[in-house]
Protein backbone atom coordinates (compact mmCIF):
# COMPACT_ATOMS: atom_id res chain seq x y z
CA UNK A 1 -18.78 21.73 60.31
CA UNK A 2 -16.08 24.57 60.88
CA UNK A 3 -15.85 27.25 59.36
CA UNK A 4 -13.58 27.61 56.27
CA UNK A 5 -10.67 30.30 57.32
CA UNK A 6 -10.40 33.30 55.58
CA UNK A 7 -8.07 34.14 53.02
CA UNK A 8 -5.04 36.13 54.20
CA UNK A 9 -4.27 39.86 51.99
CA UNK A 10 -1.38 41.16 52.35
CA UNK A 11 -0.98 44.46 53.67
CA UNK A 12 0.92 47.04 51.55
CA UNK A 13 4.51 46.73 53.65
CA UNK A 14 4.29 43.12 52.85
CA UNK A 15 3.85 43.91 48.97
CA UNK A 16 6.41 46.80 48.99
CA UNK A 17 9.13 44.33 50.76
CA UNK A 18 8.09 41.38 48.28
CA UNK A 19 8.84 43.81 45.06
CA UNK A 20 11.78 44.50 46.72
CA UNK A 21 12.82 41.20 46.99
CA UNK A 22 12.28 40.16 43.32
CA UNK A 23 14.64 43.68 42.48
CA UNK A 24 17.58 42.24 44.08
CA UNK A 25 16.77 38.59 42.65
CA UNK A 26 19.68 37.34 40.62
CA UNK A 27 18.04 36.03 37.70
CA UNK A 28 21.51 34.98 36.46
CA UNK A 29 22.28 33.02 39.16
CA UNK A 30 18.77 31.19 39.17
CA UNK A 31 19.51 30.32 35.62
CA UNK A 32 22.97 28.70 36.30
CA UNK A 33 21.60 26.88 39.15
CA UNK A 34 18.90 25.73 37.10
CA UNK A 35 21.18 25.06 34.17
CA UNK A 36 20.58 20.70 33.60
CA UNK A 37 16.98 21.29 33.46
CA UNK A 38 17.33 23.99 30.51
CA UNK A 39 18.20 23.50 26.96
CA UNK A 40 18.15 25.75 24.09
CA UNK A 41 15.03 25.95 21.51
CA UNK A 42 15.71 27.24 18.08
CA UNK A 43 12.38 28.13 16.27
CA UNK A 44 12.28 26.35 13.19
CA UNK A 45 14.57 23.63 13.51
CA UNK A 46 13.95 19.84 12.51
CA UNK A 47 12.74 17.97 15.53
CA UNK A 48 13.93 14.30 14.90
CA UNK A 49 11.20 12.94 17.03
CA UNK A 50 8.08 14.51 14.75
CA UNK A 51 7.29 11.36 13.39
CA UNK A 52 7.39 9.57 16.74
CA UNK A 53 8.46 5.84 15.87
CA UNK A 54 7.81 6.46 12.04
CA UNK A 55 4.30 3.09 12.26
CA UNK A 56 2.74 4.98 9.76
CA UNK A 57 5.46 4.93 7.29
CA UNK A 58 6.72 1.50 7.88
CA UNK A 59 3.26 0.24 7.36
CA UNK A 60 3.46 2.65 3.80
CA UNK A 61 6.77 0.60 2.99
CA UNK A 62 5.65 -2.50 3.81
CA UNK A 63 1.67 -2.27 1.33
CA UNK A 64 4.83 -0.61 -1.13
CA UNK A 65 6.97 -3.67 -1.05
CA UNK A 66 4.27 -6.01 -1.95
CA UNK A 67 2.70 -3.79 -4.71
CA UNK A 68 6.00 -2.52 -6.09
CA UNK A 69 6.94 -6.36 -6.88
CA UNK A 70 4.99 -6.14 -10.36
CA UNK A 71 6.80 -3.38 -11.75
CA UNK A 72 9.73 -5.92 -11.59
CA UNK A 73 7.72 -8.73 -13.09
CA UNK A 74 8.34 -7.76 -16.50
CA UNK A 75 12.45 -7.48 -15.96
CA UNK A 76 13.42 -10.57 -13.82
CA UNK A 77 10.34 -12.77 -15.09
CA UNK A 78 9.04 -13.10 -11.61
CA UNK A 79 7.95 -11.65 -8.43
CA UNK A 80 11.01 -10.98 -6.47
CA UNK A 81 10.46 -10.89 -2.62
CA UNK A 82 10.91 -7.04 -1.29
CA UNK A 83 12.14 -6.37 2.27
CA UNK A 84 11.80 -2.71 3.43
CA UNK A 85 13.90 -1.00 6.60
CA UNK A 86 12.96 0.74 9.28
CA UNK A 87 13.12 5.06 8.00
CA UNK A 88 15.73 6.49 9.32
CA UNK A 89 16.32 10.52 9.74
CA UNK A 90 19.20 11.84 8.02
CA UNK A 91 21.03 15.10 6.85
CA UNK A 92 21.45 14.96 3.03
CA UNK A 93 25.24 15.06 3.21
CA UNK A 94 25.26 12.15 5.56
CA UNK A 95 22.94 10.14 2.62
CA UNK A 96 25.36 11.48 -0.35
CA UNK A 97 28.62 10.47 1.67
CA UNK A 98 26.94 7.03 1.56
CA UNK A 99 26.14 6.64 -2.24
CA UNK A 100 28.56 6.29 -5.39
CA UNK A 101 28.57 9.87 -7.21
CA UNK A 102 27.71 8.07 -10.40
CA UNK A 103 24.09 6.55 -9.77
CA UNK A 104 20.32 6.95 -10.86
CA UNK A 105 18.11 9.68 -9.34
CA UNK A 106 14.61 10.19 -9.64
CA UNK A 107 13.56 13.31 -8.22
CA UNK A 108 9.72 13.57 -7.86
CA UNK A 109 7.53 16.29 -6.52
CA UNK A 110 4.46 15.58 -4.09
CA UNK A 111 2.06 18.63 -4.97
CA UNK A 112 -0.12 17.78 -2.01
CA UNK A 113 2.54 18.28 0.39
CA UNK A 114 4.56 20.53 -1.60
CA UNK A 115 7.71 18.58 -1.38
CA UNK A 116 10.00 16.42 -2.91
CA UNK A 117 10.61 12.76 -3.16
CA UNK A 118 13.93 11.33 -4.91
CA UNK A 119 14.49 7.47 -6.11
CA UNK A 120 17.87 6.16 -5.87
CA UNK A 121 18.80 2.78 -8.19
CA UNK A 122 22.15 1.96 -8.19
CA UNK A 123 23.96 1.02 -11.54
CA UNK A 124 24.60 -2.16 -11.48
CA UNK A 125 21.07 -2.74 -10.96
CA UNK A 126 19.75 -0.68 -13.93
CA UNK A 127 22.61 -2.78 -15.98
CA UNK A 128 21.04 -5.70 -14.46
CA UNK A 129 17.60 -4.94 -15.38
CA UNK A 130 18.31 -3.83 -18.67
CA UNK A 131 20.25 -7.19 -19.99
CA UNK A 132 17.63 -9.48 -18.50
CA UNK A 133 14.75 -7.77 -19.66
CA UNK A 134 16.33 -8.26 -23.47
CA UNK A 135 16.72 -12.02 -23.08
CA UNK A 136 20.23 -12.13 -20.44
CA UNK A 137 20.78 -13.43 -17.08
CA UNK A 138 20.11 -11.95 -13.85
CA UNK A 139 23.42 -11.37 -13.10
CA UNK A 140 25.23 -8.02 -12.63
CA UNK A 141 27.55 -6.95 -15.29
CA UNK A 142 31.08 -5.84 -15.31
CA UNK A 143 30.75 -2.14 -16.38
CA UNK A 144 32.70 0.94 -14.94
CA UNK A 145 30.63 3.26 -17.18
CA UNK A 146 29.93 6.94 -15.96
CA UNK A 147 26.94 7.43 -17.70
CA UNK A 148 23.82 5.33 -18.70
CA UNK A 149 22.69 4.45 -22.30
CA UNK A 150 19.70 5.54 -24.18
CA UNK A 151 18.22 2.36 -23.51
CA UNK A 152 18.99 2.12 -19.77
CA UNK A 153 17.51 5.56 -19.33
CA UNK A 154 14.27 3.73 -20.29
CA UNK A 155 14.74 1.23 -18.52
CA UNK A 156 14.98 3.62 -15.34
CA UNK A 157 12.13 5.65 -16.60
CA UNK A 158 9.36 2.63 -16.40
CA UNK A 159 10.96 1.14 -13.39
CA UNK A 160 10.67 4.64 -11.31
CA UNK A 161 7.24 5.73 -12.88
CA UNK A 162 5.86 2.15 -11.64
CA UNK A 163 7.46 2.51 -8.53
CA UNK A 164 5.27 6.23 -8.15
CA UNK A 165 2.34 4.64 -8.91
CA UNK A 166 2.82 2.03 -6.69
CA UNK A 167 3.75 4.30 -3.99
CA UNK A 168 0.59 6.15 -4.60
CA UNK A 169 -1.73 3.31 -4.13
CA UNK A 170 0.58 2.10 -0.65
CA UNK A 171 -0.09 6.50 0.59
CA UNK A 172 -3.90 5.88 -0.40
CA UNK A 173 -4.93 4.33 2.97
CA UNK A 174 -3.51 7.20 4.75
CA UNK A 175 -3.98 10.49 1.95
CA UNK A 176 -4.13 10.87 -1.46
CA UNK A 177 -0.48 11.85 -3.17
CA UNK A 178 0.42 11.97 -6.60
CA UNK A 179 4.02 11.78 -7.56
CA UNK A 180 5.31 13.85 -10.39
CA UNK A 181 8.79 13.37 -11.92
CA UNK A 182 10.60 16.29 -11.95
CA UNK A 183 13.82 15.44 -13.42
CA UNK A 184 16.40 12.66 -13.38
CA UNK A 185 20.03 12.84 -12.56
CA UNK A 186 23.04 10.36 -13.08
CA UNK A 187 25.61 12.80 -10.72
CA UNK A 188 24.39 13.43 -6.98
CA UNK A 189 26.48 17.02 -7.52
CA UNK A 190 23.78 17.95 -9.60
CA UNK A 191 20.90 16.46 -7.96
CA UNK A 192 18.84 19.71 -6.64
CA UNK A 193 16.97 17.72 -4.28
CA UNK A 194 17.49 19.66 -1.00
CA UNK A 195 19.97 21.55 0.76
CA UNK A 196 23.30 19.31 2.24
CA UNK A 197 22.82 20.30 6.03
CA UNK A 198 18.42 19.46 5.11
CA UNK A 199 16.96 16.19 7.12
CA UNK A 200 16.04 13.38 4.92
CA UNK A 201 13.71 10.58 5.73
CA UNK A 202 15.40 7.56 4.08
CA UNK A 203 13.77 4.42 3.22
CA UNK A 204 15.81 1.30 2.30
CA UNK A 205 14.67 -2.08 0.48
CA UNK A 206 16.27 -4.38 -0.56
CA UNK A 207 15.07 -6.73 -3.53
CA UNK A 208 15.72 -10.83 -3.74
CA UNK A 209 17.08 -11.90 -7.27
CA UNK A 210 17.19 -15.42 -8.46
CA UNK A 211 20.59 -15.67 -9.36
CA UNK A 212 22.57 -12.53 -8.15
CA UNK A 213 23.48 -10.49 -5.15
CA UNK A 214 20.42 -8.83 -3.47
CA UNK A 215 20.28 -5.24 -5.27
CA UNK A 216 19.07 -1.94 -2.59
CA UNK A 217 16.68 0.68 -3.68
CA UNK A 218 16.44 4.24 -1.40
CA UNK A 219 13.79 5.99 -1.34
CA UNK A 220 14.14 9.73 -0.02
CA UNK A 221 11.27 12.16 1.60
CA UNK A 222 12.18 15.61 2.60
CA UNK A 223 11.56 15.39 5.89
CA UNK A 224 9.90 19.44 5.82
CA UNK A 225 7.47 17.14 3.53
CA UNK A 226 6.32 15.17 5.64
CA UNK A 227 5.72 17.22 8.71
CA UNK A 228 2.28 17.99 8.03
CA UNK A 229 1.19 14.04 8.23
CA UNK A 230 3.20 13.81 11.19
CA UNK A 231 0.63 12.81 13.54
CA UNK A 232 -1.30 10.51 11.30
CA UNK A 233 2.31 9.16 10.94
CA UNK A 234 2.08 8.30 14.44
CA UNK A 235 -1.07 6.53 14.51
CA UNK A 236 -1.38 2.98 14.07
CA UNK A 237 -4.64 3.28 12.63
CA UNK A 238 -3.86 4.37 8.86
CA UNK A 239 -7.82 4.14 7.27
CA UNK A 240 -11.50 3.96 8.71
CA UNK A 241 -12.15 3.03 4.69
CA UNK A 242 -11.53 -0.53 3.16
CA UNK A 243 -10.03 -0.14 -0.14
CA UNK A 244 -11.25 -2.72 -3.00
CA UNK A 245 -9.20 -5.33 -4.19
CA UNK A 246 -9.88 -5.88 -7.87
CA UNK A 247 -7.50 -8.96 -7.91
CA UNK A 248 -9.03 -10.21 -5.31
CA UNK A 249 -12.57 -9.67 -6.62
CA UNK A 250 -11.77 -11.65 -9.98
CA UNK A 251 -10.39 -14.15 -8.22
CA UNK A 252 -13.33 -15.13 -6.09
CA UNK A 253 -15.77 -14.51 -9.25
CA UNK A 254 -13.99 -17.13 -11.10
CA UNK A 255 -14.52 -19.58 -7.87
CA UNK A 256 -17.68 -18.95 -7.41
CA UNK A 257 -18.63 -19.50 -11.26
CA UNK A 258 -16.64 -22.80 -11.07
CA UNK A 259 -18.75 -24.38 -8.38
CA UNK A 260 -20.53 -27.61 -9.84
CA UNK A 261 -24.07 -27.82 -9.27
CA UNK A 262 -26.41 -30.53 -9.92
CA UNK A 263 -29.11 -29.60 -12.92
CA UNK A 264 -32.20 -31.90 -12.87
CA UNK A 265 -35.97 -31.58 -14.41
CA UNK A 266 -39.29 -32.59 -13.45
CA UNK A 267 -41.73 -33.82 -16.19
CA UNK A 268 -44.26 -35.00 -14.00
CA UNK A 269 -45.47 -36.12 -11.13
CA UNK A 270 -47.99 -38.88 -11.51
CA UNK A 271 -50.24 -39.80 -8.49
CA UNK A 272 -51.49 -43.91 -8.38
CA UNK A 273 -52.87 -46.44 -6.20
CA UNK A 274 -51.27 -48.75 -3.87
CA UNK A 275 -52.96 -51.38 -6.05
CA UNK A 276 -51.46 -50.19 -9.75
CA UNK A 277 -48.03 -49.71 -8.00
CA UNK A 278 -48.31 -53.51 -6.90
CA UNK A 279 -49.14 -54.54 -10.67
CA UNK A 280 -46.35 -52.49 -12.09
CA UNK A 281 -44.40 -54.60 -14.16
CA UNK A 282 -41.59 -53.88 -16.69
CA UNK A 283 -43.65 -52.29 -19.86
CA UNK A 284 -45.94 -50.90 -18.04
CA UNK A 285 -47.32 -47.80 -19.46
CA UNK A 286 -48.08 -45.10 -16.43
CA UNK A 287 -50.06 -41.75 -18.22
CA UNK A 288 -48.87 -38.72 -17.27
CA UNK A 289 -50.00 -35.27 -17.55
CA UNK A 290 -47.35 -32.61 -18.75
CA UNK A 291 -49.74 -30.10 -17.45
CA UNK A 292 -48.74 -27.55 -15.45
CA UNK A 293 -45.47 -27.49 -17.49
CA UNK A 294 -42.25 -28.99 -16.34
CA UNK A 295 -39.73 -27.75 -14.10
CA UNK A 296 -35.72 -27.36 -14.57
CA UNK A 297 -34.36 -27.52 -10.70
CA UNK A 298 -30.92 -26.48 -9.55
CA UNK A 299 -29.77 -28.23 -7.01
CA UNK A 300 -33.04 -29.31 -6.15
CA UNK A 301 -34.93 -26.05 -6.11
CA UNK A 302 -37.22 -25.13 -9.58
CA UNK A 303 -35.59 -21.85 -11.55
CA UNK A 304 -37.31 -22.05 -14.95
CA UNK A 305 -40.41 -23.45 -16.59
CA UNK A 306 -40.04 -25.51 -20.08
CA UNK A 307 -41.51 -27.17 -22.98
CA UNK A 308 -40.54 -30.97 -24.10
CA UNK A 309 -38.67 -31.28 -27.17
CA UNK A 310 -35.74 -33.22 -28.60
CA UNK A 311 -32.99 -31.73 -30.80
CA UNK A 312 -31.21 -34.12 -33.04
CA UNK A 313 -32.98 -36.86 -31.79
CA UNK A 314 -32.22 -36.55 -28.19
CA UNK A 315 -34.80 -35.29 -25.69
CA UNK A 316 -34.57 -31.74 -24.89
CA UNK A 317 -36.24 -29.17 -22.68
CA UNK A 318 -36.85 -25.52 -24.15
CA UNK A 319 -36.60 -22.72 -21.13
CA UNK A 320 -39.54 -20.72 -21.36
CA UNK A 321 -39.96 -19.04 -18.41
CA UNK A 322 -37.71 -17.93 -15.13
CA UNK A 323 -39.20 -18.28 -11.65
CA UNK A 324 -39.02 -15.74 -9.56
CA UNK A 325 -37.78 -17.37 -6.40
């Protein structure tokens, strides 16, 4: 093998010439040369691509659609079908410019993440909701009120408090988040959610009605919120744990406890000869021995011992002892 050569060191006229060089370097002109493959940073700013392709959340919006369906239930009487969007990034003044100034807001605050969450129902829904759940149709009313009655305003207040908890069960898989209402606003001027020039995460569903025009519910996450789940966000794995279904759980109990099974009991088992059992003729009185006691059998396999009997003049067999098998 050769031998590895040895590393050159530069002599101290090479290093005085090289710091020479870099003195008369134009840095300037480097940096306008270099200009496409450059861009400004501000420290602080909203990066749009955080949340990567938002999987996370859509999978959030999708459990939410099928849970949130039961807070309707009481309203439409029935489940309507909920379709969610894909999130979308927005500033808050972009949102607003998109929404009638006269609408419901539900603005919520998410102590684990020490943000804010807002719930936007438009009018016509909560007019909607309101007259069918006293008896009327699903159908939207002709109204061109500016301000909701006493009895819409509780309308809105169970429909967004079920929504929170059913947004709290669709975070669950991911983290734990309680939503808190803060304070509800019919004017978006007055809705101190965040600032106008803020990013937004915006959620859109829209909600199937029998009879009537599909009706669209936003939710809105402060985007600063949700920076801290960003990368579990990403992921496409949301939970190592498998949350129980109680639902599900009754369900299958009251299956299982409707199975039919055969119930049958042994009184005895009498042993004879070839010869008796050739002489058997109808009348003919075999003796038995009820000793050991007889045997109830479920589905052919003994569970309890019992005693003969008969209650109201039918046969009967008193249980008087569980086998352990």
């Amino acid at each position: 093998m050769g031998s590895q050569p040895k590393p050159h060191k530069l002599s101290t006229n090479e290093v005085a010439a090289l710091v020479d060089g870099l003195k008369n370097f134009d840095l300037d002109a480097f940096g306008a040369e270099a200009g496409p493959d450059v861009k400004p940073y501000v420290f602080g700013s909203d990066d749009l691509s955080l949340l990567g392709d938002y999987y996370g959340l859509r999978m959030i919006n999708e459990r939410f659609c099928r849970l949130a369906r039961s807070v309707f239930l009481p309203f439409l009487r029935m489940h309507p079908r909920i379709s969610s969007f894909p999130p979308e990034v927005k500033a808050f003044d972009s949102v607003c410019d998109e929404l009638d100034n006269f609408t419901s807001l539900t603005i919520s605050r998410i102590d684990e993440l020490r943000g804010t969450q807002m719930i936007v129902l438009p009018p016509e829904f909560v007019s909607l909701l309101t007259d069918a759940y006293y008896g009327g149709r699903v159908a939207y009313l002709d109204s061109r009120r500016q301000e909701f009655t006493a009895t819409e305003n509780r309308v809105i207040e169970i429909v967004t408090d079920g929504l929170n908890r059913a947004l709290e069960l669709a975070w669950r898989d991911l983290t734990p988040l309680s939503f808190t209402v803060q304070n509800r606003e019919e004017n978006l001027q007055f809705a101190t959610f965040v600032d106008a020039e803020e990013m937004v995460v915006r959620c859109s569903f829209i909600i199937q009605l029998p009879e009537a025009d599909p009706a669209n519910v936003e939710l809105l996450y402060a985007l600063q919120a949700l920076k801290p789940l960003a990368s579990q966000l990403r992921s496409r794995m949301q939970s190592d744990q498998v949350t129980e279904d109680e639902s599900w759980k009754e369900r299958l109990e009251r299956a299982v406890m409707s199975v039919p099974l055969s119930v049958s009991a042994r009184l005895a088992e009498p042993t004879v000869s070839l010869t008796a059992l050739e002489n058997v003729t109808s009348g003919t009185i075999v003796p038995v021995d009820l000793s050991p006691a007889p045997k109830l059998y479920v589905e052919g396999r003994p569970y309890f011992d019992a005693e003969v009997g008969d209650v109201a003049g039918r046969a009967a067999l008193n249980l008087t002892r569980r086998l352990n098998k």
